[in-house]
N, C-alpha and C. Protein backbone atom coordinates (compact mmCIF):
# COMPACT_ATOMS: atom_id res chain seq x y z
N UNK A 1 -37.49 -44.72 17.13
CA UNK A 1 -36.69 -44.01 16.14
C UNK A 1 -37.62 -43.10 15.34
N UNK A 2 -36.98 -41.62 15.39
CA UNK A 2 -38.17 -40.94 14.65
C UNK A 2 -37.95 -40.89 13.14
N UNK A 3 -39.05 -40.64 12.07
CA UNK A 3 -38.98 -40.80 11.18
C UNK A 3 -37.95 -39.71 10.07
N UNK A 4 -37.20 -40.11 8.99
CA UNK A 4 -36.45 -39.16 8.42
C UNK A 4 -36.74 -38.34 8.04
N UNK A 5 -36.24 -36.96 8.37
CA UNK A 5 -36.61 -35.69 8.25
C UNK A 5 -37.16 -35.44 6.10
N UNK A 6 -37.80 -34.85 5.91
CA UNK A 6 -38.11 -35.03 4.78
C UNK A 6 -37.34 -33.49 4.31
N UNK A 7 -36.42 -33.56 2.79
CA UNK A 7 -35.72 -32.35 2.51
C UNK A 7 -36.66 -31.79 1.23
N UNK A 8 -36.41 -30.69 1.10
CA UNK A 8 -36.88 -30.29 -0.16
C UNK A 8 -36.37 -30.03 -1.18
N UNK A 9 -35.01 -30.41 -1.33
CA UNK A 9 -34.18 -30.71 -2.57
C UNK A 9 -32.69 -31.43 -2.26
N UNK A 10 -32.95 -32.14 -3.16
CA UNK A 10 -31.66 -33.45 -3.03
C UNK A 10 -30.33 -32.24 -2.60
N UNK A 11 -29.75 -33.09 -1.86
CA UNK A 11 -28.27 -32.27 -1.57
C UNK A 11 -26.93 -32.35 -2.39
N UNK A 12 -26.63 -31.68 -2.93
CA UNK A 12 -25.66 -31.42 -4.03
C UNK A 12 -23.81 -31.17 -3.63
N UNK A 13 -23.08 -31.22 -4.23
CA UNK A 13 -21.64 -31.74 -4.20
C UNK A 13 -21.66 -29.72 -3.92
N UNK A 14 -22.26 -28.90 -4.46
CA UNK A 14 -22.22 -27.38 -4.52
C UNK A 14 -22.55 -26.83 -3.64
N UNK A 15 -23.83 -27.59 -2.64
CA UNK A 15 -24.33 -27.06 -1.33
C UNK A 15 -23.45 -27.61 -0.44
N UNK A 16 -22.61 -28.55 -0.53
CA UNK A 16 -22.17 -28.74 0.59
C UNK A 16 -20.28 -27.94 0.75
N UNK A 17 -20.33 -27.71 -0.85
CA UNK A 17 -18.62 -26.91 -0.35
C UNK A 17 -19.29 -25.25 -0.37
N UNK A 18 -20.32 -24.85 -0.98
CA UNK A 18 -20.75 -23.42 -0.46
C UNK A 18 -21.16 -23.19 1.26
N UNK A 19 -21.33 -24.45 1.44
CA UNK A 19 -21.77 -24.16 3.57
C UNK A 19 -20.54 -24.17 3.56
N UNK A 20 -19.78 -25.22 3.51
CA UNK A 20 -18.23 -24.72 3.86
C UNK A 20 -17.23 -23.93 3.75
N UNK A 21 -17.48 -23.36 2.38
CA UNK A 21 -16.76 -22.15 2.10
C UNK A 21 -16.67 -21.12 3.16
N UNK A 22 -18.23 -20.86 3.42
CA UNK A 22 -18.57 -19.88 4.70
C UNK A 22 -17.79 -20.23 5.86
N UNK A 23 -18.57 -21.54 6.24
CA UNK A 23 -17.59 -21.47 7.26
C UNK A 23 -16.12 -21.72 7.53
N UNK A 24 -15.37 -22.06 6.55
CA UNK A 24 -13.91 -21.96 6.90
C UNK A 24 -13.45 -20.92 6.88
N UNK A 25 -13.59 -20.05 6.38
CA UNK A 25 -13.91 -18.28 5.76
C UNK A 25 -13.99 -17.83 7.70
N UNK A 26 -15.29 -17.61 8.24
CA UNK A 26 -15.48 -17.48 8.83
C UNK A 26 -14.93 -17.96 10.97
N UNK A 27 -14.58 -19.67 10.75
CA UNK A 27 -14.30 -20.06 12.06
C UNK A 27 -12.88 -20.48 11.37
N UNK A 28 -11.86 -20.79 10.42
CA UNK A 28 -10.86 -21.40 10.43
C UNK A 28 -10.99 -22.74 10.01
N UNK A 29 -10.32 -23.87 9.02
CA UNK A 29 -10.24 -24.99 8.85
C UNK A 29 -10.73 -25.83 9.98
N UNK A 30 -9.85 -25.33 10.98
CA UNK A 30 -9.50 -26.17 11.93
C UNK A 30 -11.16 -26.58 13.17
N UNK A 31 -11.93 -25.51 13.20
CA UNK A 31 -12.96 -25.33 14.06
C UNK A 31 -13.90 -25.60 13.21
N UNK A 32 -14.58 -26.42 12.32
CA UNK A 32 -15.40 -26.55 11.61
C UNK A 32 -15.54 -28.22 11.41
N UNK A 33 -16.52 -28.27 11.50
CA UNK A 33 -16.44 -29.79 11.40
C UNK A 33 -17.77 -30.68 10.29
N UNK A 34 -17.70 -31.83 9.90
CA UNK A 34 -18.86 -32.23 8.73
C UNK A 34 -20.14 -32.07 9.77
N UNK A 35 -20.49 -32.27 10.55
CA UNK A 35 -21.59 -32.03 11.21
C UNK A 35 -21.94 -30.62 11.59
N UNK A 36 -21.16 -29.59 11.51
CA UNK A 36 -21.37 -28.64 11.54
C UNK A 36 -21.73 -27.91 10.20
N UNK A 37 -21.48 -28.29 9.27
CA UNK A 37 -21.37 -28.17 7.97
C UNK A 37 -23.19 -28.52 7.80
N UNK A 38 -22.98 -29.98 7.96
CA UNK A 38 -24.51 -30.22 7.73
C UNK A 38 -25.75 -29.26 8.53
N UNK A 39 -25.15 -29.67 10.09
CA UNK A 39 -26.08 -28.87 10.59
C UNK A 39 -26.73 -27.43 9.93
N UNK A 40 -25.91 -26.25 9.68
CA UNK A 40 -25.42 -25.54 8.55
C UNK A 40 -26.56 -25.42 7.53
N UNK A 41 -26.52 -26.80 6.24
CA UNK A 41 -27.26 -26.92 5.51
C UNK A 41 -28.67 -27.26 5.73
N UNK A 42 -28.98 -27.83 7.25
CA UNK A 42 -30.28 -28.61 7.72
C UNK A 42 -30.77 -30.03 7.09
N UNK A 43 -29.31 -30.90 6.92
CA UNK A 43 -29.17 -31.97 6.67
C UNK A 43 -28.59 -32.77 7.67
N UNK A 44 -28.41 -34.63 7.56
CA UNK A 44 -27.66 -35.26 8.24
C UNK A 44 -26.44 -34.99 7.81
N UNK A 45 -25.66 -35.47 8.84
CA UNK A 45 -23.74 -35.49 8.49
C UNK A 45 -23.88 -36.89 7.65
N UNK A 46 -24.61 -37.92 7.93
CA UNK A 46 -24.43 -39.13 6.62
C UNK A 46 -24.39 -38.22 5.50
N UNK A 47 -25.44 -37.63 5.25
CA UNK A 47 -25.84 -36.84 3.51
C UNK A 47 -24.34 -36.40 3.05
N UNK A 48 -23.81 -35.55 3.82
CA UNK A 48 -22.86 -35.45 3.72
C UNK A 48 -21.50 -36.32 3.17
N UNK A 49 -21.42 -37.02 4.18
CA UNK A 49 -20.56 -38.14 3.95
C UNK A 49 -21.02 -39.39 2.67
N UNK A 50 -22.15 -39.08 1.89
CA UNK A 50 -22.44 -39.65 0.77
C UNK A 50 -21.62 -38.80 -0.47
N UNK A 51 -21.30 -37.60 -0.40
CA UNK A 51 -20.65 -36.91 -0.88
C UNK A 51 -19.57 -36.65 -0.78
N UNK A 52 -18.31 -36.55 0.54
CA UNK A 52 -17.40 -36.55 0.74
C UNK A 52 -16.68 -37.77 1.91
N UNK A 53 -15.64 -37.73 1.49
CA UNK A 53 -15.55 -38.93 2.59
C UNK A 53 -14.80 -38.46 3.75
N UNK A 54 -14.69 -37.30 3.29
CA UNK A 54 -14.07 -36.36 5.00
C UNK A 54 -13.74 -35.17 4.40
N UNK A 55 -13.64 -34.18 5.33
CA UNK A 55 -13.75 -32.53 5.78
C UNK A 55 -12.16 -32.75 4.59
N UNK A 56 -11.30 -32.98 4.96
CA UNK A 56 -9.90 -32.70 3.74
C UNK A 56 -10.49 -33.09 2.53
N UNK A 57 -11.02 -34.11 2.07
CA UNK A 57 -11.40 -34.33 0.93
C UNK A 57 -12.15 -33.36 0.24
N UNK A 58 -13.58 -33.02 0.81
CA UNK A 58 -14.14 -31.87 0.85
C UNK A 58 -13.83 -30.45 0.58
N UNK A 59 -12.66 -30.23 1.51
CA UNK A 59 -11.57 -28.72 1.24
C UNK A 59 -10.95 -29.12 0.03
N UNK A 60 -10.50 -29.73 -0.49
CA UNK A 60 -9.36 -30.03 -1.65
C UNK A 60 -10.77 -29.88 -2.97
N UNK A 61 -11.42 -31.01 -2.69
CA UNK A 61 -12.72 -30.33 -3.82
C UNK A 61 -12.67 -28.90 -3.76
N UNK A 62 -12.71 -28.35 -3.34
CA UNK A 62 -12.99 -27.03 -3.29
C UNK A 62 -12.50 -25.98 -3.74
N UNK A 63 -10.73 -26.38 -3.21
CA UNK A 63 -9.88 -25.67 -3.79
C UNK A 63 -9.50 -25.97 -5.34
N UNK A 64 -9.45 -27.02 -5.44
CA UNK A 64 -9.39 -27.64 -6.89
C UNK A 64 -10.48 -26.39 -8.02
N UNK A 65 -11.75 -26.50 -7.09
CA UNK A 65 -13.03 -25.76 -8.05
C UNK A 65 -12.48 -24.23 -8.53
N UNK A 66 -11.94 -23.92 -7.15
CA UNK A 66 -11.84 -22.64 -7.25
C UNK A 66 -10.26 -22.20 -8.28
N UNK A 67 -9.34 -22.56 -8.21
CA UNK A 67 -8.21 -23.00 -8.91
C UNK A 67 -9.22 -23.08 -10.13
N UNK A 68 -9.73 -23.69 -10.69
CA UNK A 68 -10.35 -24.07 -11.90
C UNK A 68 -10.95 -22.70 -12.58
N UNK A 69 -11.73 -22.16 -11.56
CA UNK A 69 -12.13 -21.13 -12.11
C UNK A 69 -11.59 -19.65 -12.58
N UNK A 70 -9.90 -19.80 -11.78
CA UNK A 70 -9.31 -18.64 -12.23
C UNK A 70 -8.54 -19.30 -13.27
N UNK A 71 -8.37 -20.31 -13.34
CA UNK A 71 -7.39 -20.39 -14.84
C UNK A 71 -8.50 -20.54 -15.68
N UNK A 72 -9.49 -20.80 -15.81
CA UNK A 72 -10.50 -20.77 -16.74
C UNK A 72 -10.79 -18.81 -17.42
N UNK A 73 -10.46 -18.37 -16.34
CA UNK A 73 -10.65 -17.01 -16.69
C UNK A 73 -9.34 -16.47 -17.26
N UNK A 74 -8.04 -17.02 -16.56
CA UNK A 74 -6.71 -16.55 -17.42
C UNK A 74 -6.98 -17.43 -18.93
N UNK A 75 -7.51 -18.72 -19.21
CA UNK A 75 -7.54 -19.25 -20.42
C UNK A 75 -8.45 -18.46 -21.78
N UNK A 76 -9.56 -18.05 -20.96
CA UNK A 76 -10.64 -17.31 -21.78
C UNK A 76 -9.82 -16.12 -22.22
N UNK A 77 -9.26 -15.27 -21.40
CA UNK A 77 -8.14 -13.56 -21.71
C UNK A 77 -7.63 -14.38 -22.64
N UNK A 78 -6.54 -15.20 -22.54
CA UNK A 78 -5.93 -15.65 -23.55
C UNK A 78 -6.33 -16.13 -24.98
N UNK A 79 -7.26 -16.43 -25.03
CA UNK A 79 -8.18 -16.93 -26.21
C UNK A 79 -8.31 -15.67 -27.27
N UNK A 80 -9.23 -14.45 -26.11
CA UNK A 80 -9.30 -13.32 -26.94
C UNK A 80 -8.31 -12.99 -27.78
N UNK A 81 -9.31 -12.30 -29.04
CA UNK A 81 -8.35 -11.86 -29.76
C UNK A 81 -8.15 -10.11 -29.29
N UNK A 82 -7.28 -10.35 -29.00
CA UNK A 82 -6.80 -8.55 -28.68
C UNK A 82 -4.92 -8.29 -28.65
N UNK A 83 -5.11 -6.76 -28.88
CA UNK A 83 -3.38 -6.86 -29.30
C UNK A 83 -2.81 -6.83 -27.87
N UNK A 84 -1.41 -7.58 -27.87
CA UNK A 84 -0.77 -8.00 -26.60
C UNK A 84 -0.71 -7.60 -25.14
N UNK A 85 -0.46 -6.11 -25.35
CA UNK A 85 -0.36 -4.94 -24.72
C UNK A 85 -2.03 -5.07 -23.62
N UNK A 86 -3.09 -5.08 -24.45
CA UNK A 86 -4.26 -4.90 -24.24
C UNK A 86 -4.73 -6.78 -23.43
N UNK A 87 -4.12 -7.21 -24.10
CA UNK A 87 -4.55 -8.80 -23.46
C UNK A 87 -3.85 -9.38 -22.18
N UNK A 88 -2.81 -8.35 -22.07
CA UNK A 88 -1.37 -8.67 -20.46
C UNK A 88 -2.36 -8.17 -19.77
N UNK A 89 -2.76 -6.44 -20.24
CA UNK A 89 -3.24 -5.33 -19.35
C UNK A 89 -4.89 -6.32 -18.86
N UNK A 90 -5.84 -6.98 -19.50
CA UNK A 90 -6.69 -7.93 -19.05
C UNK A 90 -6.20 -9.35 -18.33
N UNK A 91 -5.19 -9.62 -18.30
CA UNK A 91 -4.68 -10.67 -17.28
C UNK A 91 -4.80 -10.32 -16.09
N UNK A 92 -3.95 -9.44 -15.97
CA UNK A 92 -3.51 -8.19 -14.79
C UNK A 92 -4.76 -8.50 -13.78
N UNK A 93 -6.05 -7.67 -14.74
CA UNK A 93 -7.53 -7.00 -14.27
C UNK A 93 -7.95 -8.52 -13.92
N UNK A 94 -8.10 -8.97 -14.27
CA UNK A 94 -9.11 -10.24 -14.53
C UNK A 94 -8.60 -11.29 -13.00
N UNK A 95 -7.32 -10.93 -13.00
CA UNK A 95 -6.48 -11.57 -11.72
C UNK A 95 -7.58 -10.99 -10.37
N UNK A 96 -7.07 -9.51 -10.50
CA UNK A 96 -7.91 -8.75 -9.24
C UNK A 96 -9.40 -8.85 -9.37
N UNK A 97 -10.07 -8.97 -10.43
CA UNK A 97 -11.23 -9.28 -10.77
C UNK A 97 -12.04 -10.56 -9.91
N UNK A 98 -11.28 -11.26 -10.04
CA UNK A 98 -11.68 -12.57 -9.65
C UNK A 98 -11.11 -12.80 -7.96
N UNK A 99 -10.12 -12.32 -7.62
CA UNK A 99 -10.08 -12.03 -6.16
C UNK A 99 -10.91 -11.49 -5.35
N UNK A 100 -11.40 -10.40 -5.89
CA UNK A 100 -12.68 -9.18 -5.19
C UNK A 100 -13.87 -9.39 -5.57
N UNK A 101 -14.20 -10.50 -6.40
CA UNK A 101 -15.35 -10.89 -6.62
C UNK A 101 -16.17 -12.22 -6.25
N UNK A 102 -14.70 -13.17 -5.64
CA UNK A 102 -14.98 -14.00 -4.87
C UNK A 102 -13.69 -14.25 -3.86
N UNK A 103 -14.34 -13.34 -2.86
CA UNK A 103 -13.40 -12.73 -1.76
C UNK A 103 -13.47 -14.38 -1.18
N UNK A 104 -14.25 -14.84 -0.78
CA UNK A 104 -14.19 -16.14 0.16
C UNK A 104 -13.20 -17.45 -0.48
N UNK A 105 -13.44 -17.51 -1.85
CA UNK A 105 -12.57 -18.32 -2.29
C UNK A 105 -11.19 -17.76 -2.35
N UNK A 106 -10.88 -16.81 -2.84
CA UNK A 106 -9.59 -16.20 -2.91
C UNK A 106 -8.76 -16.49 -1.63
N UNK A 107 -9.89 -16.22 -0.14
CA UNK A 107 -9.45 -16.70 0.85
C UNK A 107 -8.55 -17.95 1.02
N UNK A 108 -9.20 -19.09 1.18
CA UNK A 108 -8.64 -20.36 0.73
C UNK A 108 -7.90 -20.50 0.00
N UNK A 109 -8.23 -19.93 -0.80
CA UNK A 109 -7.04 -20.53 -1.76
C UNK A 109 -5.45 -20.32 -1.74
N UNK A 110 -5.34 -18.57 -1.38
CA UNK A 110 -4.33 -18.07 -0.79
C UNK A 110 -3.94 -17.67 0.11
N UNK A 111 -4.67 -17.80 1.22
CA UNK A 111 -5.08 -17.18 2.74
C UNK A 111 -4.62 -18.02 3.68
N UNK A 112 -5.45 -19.14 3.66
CA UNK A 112 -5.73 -20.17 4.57
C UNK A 112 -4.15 -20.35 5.59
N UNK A 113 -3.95 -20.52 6.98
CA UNK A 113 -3.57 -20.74 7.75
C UNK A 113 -2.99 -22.03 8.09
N UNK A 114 -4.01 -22.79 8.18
CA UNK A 114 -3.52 -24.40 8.93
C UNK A 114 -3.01 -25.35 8.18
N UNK A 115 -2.15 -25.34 8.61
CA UNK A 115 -0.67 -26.39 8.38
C UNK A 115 -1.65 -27.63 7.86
N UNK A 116 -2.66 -27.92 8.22
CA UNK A 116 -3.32 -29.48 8.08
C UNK A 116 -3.40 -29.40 6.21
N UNK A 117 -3.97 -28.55 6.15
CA UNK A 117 -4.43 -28.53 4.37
C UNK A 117 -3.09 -27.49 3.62
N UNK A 118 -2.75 -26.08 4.38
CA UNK A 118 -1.71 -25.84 3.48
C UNK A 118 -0.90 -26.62 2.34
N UNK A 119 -0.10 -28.09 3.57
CA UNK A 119 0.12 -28.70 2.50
C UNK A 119 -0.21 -29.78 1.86
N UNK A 120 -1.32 -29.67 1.86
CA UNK A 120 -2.45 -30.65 0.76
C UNK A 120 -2.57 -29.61 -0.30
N UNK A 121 -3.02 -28.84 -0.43
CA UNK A 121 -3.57 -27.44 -1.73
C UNK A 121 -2.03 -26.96 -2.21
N UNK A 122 -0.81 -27.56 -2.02
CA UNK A 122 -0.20 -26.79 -2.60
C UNK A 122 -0.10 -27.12 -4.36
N UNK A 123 -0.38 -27.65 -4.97
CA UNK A 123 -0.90 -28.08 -6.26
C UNK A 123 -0.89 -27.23 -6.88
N UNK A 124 -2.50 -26.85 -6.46
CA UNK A 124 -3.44 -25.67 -6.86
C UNK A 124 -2.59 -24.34 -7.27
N UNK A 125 -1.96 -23.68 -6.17
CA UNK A 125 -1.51 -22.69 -6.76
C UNK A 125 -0.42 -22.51 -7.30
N UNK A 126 0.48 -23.79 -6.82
CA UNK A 126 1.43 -23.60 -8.12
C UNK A 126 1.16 -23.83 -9.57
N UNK A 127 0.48 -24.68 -9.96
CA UNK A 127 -0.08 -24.61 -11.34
C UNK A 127 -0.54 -23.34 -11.86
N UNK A 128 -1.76 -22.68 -11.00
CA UNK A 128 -2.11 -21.53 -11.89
C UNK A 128 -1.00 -20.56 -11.91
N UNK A 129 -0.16 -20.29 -10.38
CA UNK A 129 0.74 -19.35 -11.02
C UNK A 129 1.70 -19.67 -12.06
N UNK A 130 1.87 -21.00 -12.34
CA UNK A 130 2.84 -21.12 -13.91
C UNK A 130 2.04 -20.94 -14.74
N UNK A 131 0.82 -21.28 -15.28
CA UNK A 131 0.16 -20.77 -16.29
C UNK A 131 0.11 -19.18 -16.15
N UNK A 132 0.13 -18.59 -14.93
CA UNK A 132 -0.09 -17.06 -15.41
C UNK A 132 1.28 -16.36 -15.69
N UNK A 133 2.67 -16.95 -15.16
CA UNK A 133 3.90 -16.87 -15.43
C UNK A 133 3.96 -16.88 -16.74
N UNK A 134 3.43 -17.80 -17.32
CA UNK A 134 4.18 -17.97 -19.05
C UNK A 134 3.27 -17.18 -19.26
N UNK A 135 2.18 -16.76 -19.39
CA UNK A 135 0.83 -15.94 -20.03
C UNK A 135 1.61 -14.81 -20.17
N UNK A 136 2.51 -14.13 -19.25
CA UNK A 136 2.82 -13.17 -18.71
C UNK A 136 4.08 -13.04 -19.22
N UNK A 137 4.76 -13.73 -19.22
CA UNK A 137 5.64 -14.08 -20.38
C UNK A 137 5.83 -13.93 -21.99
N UNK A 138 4.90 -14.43 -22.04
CA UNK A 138 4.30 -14.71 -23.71
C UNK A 138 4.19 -13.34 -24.31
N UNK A 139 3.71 -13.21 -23.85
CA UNK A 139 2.54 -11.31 -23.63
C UNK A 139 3.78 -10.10 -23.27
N UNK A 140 5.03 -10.49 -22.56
CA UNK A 140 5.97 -9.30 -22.89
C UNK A 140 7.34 -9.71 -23.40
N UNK A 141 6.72 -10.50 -24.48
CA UNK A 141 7.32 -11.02 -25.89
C UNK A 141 8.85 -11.46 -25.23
N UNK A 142 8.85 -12.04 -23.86
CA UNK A 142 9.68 -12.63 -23.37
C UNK A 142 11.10 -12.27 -22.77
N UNK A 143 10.55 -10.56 -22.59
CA UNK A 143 11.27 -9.85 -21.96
C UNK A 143 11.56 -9.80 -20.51
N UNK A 144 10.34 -9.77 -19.72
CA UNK A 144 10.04 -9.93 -18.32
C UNK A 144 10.91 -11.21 -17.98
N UNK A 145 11.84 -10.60 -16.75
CA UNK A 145 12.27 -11.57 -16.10
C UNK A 145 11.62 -12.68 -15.01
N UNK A 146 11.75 -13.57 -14.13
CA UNK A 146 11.11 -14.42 -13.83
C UNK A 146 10.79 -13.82 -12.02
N UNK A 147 11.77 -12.87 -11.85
CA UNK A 147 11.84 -12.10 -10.45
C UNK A 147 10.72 -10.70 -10.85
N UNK A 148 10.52 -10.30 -12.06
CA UNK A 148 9.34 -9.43 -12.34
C UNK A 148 8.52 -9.82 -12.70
N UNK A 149 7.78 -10.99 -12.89
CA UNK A 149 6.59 -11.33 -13.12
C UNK A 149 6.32 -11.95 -12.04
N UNK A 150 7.19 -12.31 -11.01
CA UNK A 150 6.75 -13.26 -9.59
C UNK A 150 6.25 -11.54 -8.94
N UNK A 151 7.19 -10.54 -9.40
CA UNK A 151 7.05 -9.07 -8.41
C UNK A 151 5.48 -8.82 -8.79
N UNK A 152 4.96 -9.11 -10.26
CA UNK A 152 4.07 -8.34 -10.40
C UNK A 152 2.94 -8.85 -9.78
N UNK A 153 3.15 -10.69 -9.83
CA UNK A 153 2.35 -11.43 -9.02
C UNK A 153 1.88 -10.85 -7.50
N UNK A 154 2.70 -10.61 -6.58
CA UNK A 154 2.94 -10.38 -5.88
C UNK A 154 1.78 -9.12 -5.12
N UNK A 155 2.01 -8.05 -6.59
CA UNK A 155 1.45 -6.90 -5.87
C UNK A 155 0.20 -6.91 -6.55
N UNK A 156 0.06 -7.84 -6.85
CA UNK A 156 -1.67 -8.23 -7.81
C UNK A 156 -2.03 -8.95 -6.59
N UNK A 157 -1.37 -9.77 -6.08
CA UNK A 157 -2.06 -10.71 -4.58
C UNK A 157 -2.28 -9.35 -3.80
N UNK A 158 -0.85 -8.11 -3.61
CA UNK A 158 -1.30 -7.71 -2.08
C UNK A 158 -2.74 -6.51 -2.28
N UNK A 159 -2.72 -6.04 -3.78
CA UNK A 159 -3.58 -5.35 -3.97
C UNK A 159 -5.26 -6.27 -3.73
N UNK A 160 -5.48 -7.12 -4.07
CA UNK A 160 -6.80 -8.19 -3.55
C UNK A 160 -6.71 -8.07 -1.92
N UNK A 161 -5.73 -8.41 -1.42
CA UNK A 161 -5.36 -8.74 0.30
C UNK A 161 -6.09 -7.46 0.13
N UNK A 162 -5.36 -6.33 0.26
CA UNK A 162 -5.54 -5.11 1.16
C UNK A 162 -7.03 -5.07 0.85
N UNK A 163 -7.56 -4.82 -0.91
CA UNK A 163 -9.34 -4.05 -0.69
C UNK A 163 -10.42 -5.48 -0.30
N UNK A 164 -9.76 -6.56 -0.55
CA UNK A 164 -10.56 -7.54 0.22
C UNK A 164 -11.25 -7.60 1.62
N UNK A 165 -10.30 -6.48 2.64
CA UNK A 165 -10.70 -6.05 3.80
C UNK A 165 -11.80 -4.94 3.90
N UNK A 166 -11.56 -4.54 3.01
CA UNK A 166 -12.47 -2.89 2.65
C UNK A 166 -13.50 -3.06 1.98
N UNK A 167 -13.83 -3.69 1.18
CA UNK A 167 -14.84 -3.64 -0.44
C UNK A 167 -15.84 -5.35 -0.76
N UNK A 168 -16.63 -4.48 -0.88
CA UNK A 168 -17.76 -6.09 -1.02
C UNK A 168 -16.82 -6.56 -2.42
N UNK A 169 -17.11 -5.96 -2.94
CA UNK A 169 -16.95 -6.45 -4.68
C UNK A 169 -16.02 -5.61 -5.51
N UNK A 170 -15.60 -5.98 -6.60
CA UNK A 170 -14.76 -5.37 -7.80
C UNK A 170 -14.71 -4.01 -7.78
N UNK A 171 -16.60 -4.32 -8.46
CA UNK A 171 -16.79 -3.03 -9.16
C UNK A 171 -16.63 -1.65 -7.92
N UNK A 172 -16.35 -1.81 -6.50
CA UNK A 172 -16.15 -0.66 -5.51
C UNK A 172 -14.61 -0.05 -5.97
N UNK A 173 -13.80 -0.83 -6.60
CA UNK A 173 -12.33 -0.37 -6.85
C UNK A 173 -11.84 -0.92 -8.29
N UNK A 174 -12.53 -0.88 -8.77
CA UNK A 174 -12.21 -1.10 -10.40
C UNK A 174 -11.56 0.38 -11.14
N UNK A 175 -12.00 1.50 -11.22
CA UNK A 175 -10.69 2.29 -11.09
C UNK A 175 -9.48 2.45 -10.87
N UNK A 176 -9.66 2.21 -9.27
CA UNK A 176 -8.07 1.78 -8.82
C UNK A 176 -7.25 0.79 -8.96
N UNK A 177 -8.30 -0.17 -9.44
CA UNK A 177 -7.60 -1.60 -9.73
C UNK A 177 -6.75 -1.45 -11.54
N UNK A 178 -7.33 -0.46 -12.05
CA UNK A 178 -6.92 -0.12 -14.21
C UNK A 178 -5.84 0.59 -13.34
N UNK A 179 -5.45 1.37 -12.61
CA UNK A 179 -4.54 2.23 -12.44
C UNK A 179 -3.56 1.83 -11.94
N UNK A 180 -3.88 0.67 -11.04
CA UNK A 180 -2.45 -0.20 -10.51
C UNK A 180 -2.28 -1.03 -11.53
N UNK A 181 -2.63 -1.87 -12.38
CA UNK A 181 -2.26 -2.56 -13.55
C UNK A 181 -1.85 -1.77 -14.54
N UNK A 182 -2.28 -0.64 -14.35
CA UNK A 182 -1.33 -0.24 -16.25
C UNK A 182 -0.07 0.78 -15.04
N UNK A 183 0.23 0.94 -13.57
CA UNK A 183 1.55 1.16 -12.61
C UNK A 183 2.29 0.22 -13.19
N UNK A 184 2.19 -1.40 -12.88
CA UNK A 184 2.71 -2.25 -13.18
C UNK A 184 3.04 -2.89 -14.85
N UNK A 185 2.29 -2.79 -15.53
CA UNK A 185 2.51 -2.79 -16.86
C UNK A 185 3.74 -1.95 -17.18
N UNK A 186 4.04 -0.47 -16.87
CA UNK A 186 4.96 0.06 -16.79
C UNK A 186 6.44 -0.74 -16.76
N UNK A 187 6.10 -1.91 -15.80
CA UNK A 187 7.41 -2.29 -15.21
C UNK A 187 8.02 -3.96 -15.63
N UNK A 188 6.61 -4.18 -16.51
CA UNK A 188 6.98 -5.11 -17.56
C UNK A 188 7.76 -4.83 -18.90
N UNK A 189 6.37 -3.11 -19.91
CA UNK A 189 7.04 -3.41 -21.27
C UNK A 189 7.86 -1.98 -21.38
């Protein structure tokens, strides 16, 4: 038996859903496996499995994180103090912001394909979209109906979809991104 490979830094709950991120991103839920994952990191699949107790568990961490981090960003807009108008119009941004700036998670979170986890993650996005529903709500002093703020949802997702194909990052369409949010603002106040 040869002796255990020696690592150069303990393996973390972060290295192991960032290898995965990639690769589900990349091969599909379904074609990816914890040993591939490890392999991946240049760890054992045990190391792994000290951390997760399987590939679904693992994905749901993940999505959970990522879920976390956009309502953390709709919570922070909300916090600000800014007048209404100006704090919807930063919901809006901050939505596409965070899509085009972490294209791989956005993936997952709203992307993903296989029936196996679809409906495991459905949690995730129904929660944040009710928190961004009432935000959105709140913010057009409760005018917006519930079929125009799902619409505006909507074209805030397809606008991420479409430059997600095109654009490393934000800042390549941040222009176009103020110009389709204050289109849509239009059709709130």
């Amino acid at each position: 038996m040869s002796p255990r490979k020696s690592v150069q830094q303990e393996l973390t709950r972060e290295m192991i859903m960032d290898a995965a991120r990639d690769l589900f991103v990349q091969n599909g839920y379904g074609h990816v496996s914890m040993r591939q994952i490890a392999k991946e990191l240049g760890y054992s699949h045990g190391a792994i499995y000290y951390h997760f107790t399987n590939k679904a568990e693992l994905f749901y961490a993940m999505v959970q994180e990522h879920f976390h981090m956009l309502d953390h960003i709709l919570a922070n807009i909300m916090e600000q103090d800014l007048e209404q108008h100006e704090k919807l119009k930063q919901v809006l941004l901050g939505f596409i912001e965070f899509g085009l700036t972490h294209q791989n998670h956005y993936e997952i979170m709203f992307l993903i394909k296989d029936e196996e986890v679809r409906n495991f993650i459905n949690e995730g996005p129904n929660k944040s979209y009710e928190a961004f529903a009432k935000s959105v709500y709140m913010l057009c002093n409760k005018k917006a109906s519930l079929q125009d703020i799902w619409s505006v949802f909507l074209s805030l997702h397809g606008f991420v979809t479409h430059y997600s194909r095109h654009v490393v990052g934000y800042d390549e369409v941040k222009d176009l991104a103020r110009s389709h949010v204050n289109f849509l603002l239009r059709s709130l106040i």
